[in-house]
PDB file of N, CA and C in Angstrom:
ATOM      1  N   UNK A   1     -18.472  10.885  17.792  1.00  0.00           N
ATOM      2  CA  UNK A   1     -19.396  10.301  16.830  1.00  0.00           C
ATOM      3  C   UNK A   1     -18.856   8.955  16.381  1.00  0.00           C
ATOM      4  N   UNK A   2     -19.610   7.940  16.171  1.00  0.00           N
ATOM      5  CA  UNK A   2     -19.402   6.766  15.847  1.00  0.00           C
ATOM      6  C   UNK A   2     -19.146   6.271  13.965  1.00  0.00           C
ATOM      7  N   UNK A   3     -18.152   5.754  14.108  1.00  0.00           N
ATOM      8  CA  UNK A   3     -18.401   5.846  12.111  1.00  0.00           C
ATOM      9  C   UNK A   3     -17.610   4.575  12.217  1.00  0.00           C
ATOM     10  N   UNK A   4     -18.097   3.723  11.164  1.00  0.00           N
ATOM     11  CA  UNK A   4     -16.992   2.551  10.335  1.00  0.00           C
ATOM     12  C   UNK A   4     -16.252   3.424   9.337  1.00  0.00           C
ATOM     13  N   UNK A   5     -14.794   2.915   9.299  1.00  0.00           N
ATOM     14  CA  UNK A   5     -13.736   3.965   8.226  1.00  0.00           C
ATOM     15  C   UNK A   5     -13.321   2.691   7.597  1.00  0.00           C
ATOM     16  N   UNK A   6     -13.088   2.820   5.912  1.00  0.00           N
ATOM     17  CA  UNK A   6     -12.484   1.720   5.522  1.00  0.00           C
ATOM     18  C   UNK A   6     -11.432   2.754   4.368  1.00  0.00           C
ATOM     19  N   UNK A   7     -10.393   1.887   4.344  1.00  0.00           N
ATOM     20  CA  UNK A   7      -9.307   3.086   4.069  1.00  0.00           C
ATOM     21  C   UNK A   7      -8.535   2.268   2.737  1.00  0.00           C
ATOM     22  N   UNK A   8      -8.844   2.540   1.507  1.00  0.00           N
ATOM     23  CA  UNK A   8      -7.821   1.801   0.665  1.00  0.00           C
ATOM     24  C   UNK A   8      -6.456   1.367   0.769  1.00  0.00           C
ATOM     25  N   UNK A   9      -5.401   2.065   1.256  1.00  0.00           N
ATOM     26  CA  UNK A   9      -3.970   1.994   1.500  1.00  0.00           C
ATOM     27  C   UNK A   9      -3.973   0.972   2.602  1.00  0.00           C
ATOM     28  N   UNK A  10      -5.270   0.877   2.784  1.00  0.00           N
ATOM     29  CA  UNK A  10      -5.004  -0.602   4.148  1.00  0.00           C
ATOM     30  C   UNK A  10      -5.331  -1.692   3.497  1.00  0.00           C
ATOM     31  N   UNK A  11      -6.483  -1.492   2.597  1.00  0.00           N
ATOM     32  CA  UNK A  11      -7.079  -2.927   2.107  1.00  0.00           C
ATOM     33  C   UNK A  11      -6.363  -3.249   1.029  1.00  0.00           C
ATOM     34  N   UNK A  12      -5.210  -2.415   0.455  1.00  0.00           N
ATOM     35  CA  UNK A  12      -4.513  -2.936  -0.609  1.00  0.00           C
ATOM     36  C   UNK A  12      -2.893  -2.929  -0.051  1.00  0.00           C
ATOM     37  N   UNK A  13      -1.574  -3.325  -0.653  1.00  0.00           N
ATOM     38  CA  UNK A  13      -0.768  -3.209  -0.329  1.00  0.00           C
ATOM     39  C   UNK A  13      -0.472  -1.716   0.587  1.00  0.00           C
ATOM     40  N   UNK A  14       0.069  -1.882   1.680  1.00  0.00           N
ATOM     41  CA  UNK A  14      -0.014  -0.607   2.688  1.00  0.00           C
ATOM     42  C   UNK A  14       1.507  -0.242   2.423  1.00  0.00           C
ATOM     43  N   UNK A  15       2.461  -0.695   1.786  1.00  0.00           N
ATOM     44  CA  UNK A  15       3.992  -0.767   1.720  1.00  0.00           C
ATOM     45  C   UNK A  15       3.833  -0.114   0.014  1.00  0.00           C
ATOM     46  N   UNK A  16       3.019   0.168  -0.508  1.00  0.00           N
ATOM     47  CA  UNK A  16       2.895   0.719  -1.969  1.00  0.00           C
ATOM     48  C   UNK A  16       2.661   2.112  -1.341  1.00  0.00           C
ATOM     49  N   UNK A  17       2.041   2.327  -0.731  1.00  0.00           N
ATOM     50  CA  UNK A  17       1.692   4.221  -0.063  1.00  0.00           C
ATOM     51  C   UNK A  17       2.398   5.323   0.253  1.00  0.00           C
ATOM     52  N   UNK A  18       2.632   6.401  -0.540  1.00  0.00           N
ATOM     53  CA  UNK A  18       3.861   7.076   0.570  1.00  0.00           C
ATOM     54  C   UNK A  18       2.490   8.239   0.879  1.00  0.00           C
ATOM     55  N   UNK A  19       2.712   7.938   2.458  1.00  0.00           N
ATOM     56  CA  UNK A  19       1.909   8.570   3.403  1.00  0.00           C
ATOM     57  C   UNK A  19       1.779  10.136   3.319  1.00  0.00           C
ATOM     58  N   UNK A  20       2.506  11.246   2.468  1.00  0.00           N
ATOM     59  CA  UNK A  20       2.688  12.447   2.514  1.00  0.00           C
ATOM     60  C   UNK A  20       2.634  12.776   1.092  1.00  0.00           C
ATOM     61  N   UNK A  21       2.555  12.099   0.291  1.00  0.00           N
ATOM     62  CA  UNK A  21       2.466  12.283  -1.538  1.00  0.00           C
ATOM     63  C   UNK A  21       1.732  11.070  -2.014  1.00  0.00           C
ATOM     64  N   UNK A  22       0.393  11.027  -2.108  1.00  0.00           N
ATOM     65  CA  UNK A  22      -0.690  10.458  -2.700  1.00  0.00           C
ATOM     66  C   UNK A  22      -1.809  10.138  -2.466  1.00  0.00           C
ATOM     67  N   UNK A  23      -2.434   9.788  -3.078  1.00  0.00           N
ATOM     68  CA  UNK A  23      -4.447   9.770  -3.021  1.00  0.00           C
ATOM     69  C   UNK A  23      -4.418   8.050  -2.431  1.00  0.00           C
ATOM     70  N   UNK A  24      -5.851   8.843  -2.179  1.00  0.00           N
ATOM     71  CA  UNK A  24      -6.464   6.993  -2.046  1.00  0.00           C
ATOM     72  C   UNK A  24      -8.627   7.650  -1.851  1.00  0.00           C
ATOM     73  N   UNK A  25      -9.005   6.227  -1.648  1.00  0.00           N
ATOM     74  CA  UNK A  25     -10.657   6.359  -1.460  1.00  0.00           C
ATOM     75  C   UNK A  25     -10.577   6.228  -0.327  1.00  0.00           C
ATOM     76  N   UNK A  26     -11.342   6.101   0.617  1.00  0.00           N
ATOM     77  CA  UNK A  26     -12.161   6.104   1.386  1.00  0.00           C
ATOM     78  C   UNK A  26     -13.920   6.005   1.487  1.00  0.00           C
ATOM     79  N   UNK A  27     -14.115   4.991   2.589  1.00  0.00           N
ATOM     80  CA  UNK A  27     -15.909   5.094   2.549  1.00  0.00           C
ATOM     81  C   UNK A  27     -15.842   5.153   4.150  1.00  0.00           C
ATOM     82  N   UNK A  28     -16.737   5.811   4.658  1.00  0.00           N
ATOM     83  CA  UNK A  28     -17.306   6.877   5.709  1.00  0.00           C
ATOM     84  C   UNK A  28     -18.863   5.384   5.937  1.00  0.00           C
ATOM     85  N   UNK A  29     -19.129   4.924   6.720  1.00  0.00           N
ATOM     86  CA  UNK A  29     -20.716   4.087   7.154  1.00  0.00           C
ATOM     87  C   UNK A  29     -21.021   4.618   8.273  1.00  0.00           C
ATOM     88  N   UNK A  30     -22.156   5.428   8.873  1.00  0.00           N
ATOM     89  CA  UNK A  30     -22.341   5.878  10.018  1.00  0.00           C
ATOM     90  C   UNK A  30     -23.207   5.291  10.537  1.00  0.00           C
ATOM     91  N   UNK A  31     -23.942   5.108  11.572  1.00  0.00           N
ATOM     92  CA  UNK A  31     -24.987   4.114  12.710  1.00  0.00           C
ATOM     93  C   UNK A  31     -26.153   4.568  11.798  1.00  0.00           C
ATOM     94  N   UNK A  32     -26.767   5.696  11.510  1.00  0.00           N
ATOM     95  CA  UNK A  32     -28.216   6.303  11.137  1.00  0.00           C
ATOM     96  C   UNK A  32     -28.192   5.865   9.665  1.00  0.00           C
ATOM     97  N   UNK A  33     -27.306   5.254   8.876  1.00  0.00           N
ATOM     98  CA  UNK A  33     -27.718   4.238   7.388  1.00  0.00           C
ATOM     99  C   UNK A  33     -27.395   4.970   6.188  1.00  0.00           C
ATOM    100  N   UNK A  34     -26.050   6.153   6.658  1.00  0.00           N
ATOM    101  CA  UNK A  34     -25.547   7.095   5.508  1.00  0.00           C
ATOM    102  C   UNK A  34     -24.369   6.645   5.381  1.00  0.00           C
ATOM    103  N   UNK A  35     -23.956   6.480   3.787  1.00  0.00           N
ATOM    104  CA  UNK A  35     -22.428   5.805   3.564  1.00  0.00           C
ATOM    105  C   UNK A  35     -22.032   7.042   2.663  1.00  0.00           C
ATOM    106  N   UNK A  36     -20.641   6.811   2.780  1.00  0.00           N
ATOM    107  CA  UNK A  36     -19.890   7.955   1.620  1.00  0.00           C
ATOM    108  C   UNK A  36     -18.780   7.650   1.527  1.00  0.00           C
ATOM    109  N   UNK A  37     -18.632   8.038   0.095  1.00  0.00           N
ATOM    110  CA  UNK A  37     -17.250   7.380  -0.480  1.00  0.00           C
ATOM    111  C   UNK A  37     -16.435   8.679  -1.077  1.00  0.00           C
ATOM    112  N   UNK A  38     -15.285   9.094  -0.434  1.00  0.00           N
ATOM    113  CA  UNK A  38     -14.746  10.117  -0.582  1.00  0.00           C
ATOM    114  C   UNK A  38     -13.077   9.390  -1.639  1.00  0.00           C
ATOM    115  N   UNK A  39     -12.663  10.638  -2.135  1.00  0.00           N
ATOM    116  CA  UNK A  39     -11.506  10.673  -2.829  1.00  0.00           C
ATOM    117  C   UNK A  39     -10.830  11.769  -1.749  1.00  0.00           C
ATOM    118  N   UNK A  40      -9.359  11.011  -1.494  1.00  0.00           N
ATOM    119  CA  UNK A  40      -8.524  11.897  -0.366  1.00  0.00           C
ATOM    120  C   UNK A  40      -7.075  12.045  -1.370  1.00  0.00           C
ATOM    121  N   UNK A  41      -6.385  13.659  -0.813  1.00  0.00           N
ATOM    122  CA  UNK A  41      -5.389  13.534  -1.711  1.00  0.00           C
ATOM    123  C   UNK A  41      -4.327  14.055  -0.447  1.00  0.00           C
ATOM    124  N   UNK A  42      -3.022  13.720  -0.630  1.00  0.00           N
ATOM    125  CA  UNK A  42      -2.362  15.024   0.319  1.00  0.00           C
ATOM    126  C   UNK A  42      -1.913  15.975  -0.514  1.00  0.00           C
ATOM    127  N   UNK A  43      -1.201  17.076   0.499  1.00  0.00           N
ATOM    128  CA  UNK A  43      -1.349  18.397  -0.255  1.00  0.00           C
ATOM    129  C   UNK A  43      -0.093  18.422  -0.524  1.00  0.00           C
ATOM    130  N   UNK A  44       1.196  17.199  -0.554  1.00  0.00           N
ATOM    131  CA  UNK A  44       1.874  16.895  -1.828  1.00  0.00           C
ATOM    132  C   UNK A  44       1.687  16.544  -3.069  1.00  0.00           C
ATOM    133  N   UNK A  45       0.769  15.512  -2.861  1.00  0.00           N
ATOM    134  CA  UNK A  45       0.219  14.997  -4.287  1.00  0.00           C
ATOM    135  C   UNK A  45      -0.700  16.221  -5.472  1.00  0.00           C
ATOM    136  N   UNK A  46      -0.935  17.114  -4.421  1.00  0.00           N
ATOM    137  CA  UNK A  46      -1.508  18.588  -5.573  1.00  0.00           C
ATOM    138  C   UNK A  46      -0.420  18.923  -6.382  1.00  0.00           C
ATOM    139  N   UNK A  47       0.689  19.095  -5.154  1.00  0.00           N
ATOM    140  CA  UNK A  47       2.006  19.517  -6.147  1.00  0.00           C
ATOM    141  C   UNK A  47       2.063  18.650  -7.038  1.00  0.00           C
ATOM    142  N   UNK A  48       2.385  17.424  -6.912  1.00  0.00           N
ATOM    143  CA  UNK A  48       2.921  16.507  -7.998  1.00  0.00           C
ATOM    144  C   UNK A  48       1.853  16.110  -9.011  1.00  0.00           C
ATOM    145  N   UNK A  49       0.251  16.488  -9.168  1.00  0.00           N
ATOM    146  CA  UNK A  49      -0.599  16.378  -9.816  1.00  0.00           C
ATOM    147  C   UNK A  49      -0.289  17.315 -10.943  1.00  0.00           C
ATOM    148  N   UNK A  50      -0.333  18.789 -10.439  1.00  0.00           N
ATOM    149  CA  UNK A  50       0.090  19.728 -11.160  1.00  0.00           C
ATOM    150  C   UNK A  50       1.385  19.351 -12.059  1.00  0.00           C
ATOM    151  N   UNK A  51       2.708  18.624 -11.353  1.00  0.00           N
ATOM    152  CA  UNK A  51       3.744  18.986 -12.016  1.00  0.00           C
ATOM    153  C   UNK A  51       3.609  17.729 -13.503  1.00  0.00           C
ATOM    154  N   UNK A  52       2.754  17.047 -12.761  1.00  0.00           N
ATOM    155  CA  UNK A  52       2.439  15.462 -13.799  1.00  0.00           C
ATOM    156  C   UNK A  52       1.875  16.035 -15.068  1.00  0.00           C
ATOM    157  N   UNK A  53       1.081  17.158 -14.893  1.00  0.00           N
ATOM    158  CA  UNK A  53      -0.153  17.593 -15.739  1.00  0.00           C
ATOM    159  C   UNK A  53       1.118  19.286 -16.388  1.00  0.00           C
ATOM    160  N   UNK A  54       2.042  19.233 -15.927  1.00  0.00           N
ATOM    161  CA  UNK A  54       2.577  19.713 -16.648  1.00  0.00           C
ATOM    162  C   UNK A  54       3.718  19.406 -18.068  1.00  0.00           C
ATOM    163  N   UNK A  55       4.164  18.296 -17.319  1.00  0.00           N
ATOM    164  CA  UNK A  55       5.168  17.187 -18.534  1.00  0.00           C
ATOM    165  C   UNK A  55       4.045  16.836 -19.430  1.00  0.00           C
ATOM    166  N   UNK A  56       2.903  16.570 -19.183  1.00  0.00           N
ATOM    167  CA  UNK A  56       1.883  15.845 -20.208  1.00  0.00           C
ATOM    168  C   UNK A  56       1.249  16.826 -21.136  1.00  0.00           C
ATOM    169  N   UNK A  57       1.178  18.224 -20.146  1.00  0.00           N
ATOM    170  CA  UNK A  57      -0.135  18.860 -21.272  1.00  0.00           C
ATOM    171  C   UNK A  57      -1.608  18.381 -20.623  1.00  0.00           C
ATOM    172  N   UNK A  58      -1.494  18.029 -19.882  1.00  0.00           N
ATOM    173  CA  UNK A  58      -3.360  17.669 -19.359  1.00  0.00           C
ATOM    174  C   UNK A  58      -3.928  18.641 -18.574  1.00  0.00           C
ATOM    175  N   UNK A  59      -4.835  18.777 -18.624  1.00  0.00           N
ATOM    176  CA  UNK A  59      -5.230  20.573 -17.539  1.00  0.00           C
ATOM    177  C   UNK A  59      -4.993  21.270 -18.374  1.00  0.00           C
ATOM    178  N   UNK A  60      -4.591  21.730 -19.817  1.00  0.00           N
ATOM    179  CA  UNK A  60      -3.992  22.489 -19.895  1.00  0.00           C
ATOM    180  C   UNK A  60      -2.469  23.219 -19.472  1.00  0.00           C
ATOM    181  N   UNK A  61      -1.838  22.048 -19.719  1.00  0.00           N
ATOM    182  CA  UNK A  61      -0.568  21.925 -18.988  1.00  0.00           C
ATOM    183  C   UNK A  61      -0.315  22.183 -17.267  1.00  0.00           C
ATOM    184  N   UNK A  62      -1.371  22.121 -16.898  1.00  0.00           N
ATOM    185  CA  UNK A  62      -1.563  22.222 -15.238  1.00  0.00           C
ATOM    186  C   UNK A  62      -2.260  23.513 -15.186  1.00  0.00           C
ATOM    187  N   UNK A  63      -2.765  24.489 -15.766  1.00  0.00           N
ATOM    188  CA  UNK A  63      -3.159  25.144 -15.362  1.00  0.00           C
ATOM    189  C   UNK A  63      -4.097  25.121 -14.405  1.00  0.00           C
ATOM    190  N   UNK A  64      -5.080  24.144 -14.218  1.00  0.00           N
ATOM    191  CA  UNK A  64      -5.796  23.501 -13.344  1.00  0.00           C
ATOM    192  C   UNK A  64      -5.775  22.306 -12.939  1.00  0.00           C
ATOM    193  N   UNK A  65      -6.685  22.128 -11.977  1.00  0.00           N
ATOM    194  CA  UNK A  65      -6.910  20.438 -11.591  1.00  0.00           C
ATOM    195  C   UNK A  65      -8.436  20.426 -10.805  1.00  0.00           C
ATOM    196  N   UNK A  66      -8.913  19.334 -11.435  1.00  0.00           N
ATOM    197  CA  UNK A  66     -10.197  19.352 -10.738  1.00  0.00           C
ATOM    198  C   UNK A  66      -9.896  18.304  -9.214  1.00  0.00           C
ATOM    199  N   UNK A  67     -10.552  19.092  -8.108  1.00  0.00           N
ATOM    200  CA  UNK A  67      -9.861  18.586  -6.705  1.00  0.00           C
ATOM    201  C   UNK A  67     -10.124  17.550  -6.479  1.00  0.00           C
ATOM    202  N   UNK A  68     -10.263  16.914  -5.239  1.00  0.00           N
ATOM    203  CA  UNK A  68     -10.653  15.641  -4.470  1.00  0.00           C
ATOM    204  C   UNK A  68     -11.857  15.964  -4.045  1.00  0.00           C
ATOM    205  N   UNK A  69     -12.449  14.998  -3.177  1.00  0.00           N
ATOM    206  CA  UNK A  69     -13.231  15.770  -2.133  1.00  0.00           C
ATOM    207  C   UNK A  69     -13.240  16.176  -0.895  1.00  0.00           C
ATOM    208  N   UNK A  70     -11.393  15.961  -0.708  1.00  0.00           N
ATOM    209  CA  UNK A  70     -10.862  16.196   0.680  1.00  0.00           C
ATOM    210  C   UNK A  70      -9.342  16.275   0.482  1.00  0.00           C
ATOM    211  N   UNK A  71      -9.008  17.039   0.979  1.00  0.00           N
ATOM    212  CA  UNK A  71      -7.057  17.278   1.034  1.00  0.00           C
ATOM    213  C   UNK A  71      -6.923  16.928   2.717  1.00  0.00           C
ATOM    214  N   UNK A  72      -5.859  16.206   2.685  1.00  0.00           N
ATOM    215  CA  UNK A  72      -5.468  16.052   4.711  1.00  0.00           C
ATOM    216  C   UNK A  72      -3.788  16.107   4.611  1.00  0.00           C
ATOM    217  N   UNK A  73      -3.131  16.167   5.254  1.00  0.00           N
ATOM    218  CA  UNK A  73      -1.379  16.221   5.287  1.00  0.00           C
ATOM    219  C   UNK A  73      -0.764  14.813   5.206  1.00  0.00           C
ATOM    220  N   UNK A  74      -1.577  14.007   5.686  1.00  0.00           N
ATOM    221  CA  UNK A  74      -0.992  12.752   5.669  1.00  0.00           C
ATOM    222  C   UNK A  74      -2.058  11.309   5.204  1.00  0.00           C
ATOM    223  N   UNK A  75      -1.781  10.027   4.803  1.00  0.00           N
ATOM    224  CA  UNK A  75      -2.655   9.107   4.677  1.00  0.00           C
ATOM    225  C   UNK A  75      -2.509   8.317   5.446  1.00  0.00           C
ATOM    226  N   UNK A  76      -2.991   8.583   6.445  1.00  0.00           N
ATOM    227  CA  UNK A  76      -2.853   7.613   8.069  1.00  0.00           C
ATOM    228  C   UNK A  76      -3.958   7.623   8.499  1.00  0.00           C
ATOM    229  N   UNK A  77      -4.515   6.519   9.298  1.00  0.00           N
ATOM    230  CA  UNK A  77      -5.774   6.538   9.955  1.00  0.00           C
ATOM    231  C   UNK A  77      -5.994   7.248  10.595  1.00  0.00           C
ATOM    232  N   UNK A  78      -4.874   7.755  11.576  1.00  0.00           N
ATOM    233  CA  UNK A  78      -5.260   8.630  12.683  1.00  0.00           C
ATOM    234  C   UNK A  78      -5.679  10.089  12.038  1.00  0.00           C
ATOM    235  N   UNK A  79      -4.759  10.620  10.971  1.00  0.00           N
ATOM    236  CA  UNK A  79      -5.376  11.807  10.383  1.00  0.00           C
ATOM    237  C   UNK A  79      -6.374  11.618   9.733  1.00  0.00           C
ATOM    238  N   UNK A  80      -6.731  10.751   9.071  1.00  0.00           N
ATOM    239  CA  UNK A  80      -8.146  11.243   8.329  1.00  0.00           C
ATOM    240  C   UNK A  80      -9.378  10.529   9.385  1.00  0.00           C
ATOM    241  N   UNK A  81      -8.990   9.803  10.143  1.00  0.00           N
ATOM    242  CA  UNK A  81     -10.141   9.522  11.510  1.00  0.00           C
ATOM    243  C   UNK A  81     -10.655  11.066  12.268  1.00  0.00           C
ATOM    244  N   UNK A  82      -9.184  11.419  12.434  1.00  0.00           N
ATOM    245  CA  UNK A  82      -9.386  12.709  13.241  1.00  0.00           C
ATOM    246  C   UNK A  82     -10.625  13.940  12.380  1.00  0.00           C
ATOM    247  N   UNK A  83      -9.999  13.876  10.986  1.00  0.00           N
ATOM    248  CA  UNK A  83     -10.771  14.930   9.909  1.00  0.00           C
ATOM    249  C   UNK A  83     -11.839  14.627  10.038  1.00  0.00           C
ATOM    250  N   UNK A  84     -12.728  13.338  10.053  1.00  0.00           N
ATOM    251  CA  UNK A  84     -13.779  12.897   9.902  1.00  0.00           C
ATOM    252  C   UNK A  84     -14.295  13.154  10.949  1.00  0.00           C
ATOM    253  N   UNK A  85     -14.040  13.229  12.061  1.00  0.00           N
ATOM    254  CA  UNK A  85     -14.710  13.176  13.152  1.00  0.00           C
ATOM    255  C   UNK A  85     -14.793  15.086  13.460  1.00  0.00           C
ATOM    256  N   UNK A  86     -13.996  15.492  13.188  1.00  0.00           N
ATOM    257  CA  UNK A  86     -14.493  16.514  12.873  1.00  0.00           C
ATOM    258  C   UNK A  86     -15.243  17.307  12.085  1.00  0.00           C
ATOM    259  N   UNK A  87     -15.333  16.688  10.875  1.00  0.00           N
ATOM    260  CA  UNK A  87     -15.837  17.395   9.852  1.00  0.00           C
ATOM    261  C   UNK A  87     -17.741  17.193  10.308  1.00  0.00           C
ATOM    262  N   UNK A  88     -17.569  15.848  10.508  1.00  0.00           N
ATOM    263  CA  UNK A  88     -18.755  15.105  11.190  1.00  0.00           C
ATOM    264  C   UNK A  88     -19.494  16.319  12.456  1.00  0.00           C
ATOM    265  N   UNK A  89     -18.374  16.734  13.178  1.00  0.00           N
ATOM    266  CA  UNK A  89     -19.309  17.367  14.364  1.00  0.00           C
ATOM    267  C   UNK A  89     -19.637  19.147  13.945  1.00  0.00           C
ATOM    268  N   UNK A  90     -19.403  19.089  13.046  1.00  0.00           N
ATOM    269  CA  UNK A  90     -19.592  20.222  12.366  1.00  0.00           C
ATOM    270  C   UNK A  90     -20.729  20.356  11.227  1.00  0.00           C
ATOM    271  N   UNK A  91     -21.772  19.101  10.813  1.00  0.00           N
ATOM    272  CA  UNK A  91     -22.561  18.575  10.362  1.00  0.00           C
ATOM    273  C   UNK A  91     -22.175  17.457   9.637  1.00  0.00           C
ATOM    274  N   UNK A  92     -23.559  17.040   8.626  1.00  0.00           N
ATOM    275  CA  UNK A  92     -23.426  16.116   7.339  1.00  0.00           C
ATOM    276  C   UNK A  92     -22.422  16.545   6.168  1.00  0.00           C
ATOM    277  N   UNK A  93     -21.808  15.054   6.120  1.00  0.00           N
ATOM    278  CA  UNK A  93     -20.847  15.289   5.383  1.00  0.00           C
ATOM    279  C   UNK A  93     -20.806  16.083   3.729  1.00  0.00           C
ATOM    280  N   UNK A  94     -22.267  15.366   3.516  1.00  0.00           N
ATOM    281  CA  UNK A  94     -22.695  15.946   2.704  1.00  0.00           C
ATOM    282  C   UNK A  94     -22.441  17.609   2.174  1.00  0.00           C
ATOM    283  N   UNK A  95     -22.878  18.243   3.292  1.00  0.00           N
ATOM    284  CA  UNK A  95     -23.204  19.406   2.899  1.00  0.00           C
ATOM    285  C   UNK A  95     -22.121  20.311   3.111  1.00  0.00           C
ATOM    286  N   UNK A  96     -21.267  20.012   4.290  1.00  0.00           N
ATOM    287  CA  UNK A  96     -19.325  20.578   4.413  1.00  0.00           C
ATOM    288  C   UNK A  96     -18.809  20.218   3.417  1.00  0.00           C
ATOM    289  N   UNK A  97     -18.895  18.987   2.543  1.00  0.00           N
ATOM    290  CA  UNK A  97     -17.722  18.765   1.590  1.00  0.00           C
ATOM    291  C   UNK A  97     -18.863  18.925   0.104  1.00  0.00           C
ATOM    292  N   UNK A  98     -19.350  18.037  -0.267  1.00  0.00           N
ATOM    293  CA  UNK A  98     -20.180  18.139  -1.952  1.00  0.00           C
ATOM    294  C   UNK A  98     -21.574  16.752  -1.958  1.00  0.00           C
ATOM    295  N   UNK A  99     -22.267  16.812  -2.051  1.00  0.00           N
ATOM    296  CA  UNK A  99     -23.297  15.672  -2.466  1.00  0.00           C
ATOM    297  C   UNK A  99     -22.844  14.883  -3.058  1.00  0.00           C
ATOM    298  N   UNK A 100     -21.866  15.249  -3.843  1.00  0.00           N
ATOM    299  CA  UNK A 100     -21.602  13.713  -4.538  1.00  0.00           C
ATOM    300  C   UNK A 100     -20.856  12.450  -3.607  1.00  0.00           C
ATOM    301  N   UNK A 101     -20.748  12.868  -2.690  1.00  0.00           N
ATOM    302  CA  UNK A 101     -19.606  11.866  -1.716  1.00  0.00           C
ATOM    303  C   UNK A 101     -20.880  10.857  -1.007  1.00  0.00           C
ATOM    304  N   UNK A 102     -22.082  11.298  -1.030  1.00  0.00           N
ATOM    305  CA  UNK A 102     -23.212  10.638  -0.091  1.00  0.00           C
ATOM    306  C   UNK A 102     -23.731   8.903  -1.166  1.00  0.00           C
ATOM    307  N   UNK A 103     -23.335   8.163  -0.661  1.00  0.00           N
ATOM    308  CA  UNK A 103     -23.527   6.779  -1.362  1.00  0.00           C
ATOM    309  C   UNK A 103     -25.164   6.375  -1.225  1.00  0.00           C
ATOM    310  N   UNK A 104     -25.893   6.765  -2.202  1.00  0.00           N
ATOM    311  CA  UNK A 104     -27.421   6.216  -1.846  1.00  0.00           C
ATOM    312  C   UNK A 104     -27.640   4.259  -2.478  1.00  0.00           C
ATOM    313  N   UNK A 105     -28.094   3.768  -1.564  1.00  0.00           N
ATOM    314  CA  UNK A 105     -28.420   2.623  -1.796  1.00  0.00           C
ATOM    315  C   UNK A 105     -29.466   2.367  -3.018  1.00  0.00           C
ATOM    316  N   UNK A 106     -29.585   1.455  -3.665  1.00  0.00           N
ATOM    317  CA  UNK A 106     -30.835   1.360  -4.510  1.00  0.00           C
ATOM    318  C   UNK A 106     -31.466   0.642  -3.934  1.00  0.00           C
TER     319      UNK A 106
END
């Protein structure tokens, strides 16, 4: 499947990122005129969300966390290219991950 990927950790300092512990955005543009703008986390940064939200007291001292709209192991193109392209052949993104990720134009 064909998609434009635009990846924050690229368009901003790429030497600020540690590739295995932290978030970034992402927007998804496909050929048929559907865009989506996802929040990506790795599934270090859960840990360290939690442990953040525990020194603070936020969550309820971590008892929770409200998620992303995608967890992947790493923040590299090739892994979240790969996710996408899968998630993609498995349907609209929409409806595998949450509606809110689908960018409607005005």
């Amino acid at each position: 499947m064909n998609f434009e990927l635009w990846l924050e950790f690229e368009a901003v300092d790429s030497s600020n990122w540690n590739i295995e512990n932290d978030f970034c955005n992402i927007r998804v543009d496909l050929p048929n005129g559907k865009h989506y703008g996802l929040n990506i986390w790795t599934y270090k940064f859960l840990e360290a969300a939690v442990n953040l939200d525990r020194r603070s007291g936020n969550n309820l001292g971590g008892l929770y966390q409200k998620p992303p709209d995608l967890f992947v192991k790493e923040l590299s193109r090739n892994c979240i290219e790969m996710t996408i392209m899968d998630l993609l052949s498995q349907g609209n993104l929409e409806d595998i991950l949450n509606t809110s990720i689908l960018f409607q134009e005005e």
